[in-house]
Protein backbone atom coordinates (compact mmCIF):
# COMPACT_ATOMS: atom_id res chain seq x y z
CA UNK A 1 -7.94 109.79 7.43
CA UNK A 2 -10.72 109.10 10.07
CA UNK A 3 -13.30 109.75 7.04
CA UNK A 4 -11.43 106.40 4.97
CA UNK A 5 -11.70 104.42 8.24
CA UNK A 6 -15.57 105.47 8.61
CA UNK A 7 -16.39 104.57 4.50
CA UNK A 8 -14.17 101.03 4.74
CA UNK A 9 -16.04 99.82 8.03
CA UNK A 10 -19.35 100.74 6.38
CA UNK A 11 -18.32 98.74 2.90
CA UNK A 12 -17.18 95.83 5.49
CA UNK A 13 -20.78 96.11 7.29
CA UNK A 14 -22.23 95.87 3.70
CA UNK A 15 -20.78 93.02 2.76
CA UNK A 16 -20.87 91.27 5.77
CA UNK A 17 -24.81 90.25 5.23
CA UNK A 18 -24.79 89.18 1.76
CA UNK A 19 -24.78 85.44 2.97
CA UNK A 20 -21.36 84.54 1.76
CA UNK A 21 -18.53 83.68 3.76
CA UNK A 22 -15.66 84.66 2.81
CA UNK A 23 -13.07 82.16 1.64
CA UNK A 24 -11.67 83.49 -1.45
CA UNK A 25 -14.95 82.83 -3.23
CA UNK A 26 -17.94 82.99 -2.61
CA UNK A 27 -19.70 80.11 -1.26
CA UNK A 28 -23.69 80.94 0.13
CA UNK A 29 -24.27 79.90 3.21
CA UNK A 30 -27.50 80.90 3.02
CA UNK A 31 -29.20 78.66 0.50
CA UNK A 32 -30.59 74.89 1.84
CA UNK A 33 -28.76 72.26 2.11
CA UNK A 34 -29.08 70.78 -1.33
CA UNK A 35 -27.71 73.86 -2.69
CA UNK A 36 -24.83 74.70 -0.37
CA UNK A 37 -23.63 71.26 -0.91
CA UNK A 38 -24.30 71.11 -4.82
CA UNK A 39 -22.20 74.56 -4.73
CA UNK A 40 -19.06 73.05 -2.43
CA UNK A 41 -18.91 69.59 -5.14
CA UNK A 42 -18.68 71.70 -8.10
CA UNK A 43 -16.15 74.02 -6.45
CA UNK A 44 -13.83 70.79 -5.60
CA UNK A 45 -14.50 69.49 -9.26
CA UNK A 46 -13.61 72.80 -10.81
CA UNK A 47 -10.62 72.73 -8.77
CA UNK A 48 -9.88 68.89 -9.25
CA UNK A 49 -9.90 69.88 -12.61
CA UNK A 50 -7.96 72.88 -12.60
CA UNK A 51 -5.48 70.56 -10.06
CA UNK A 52 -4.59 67.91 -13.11
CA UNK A 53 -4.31 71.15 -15.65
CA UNK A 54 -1.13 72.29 -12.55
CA UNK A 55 0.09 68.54 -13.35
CA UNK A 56 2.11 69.24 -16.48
CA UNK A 57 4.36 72.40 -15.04
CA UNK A 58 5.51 70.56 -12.15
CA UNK A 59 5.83 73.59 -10.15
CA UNK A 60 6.91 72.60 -6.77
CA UNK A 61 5.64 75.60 -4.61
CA UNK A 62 1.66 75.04 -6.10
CA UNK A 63 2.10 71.16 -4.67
CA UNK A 64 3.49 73.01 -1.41
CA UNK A 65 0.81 75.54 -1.20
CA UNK A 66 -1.83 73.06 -2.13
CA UNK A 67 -0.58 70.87 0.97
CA UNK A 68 0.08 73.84 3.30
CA UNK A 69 -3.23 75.53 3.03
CA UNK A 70 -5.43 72.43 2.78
CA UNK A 71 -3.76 70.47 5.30
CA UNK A 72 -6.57 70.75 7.44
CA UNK A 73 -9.19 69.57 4.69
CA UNK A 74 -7.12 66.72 3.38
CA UNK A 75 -6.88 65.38 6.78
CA UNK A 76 -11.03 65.37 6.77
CA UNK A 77 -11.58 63.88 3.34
CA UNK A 78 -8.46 61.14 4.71
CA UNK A 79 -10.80 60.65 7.35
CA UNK A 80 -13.55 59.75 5.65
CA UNK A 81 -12.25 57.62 3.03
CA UNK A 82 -10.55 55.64 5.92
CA UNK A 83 -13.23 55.13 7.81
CA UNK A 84 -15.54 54.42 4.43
CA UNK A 85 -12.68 51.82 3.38
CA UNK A 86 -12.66 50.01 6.64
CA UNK A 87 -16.52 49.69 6.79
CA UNK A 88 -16.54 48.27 3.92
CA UNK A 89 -14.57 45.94 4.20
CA UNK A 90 -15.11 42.20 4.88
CA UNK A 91 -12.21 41.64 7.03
CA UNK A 92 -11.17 43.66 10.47
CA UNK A 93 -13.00 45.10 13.57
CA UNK A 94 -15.85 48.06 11.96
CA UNK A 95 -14.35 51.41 13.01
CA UNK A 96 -15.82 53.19 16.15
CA UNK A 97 -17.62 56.16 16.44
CA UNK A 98 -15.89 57.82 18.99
CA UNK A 99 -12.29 56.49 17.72
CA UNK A 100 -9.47 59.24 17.29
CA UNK A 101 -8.65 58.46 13.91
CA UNK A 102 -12.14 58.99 12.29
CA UNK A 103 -13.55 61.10 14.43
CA UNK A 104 -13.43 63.77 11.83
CA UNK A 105 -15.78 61.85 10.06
CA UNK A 106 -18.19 60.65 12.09
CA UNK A 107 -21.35 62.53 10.23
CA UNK A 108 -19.82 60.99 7.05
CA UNK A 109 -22.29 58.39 5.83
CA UNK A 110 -20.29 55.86 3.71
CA UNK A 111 -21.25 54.76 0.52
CA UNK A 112 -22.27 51.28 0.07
CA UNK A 113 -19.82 48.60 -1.09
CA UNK A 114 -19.91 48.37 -4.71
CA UNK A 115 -21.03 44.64 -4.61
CA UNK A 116 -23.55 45.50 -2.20
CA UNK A 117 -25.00 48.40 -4.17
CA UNK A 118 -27.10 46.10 -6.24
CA UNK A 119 -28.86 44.30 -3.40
């Protein structure tokens, strides 16, 4: 038994340096920055994708999994679409840096309001 705990902490130690982290699948967190990015957007298409394919079987427990275990990552990308939304917009107060409710998202550079993009 002590000879299966020896070979499974060496396999572990193996694949420990390969310059993934493990999150299911296997996302590099080695390459630059260009490249880990590239790979995280075509993960989140591929799964936006596979998301809307879910759509048709209306299968309660995926929605409830889906919200369970990303809870944490919807509340970032709600983040930054807030914040993007309100500086953007024409009327209200531009959102702080250091407020609570974007905080999340305060490395998130917004994207430039669409009639400002041609300017």
């Amino acid at each position: 038994m002590e000879a299966n705990t020896d070979s499974e902490s060496e396999a572990s130690e193996e694949g420990s340096d390969d310059g993934f982290l493990d999150l299911g699948c296997q996302v590099n967190v080695n390459g630059t920055f260009n490249e880990r990015l590239n790979n995280h957007i075509s993960m989140l298409r591929d799964f936006c994708d596979g998301l809307a394919y879910q759509q048709q079987f209306q299968d309660h427990r995926m929605l409830e999994a889906l919200e369970r275990d990303g809870a944490l990552f919807f509340r970032l990308v709600t983040s930054c679409l807030s914040r993007e939304r309100r500086q953007n917009s024409r009327r209200g107060p531009m959102p702080a840096t250091w407020e609570e409710s974007t905080s999340r998202a305060m490395f998130y550079r917004t994207r430039p309001n669409q009639a400002d993009q041609g300017t």
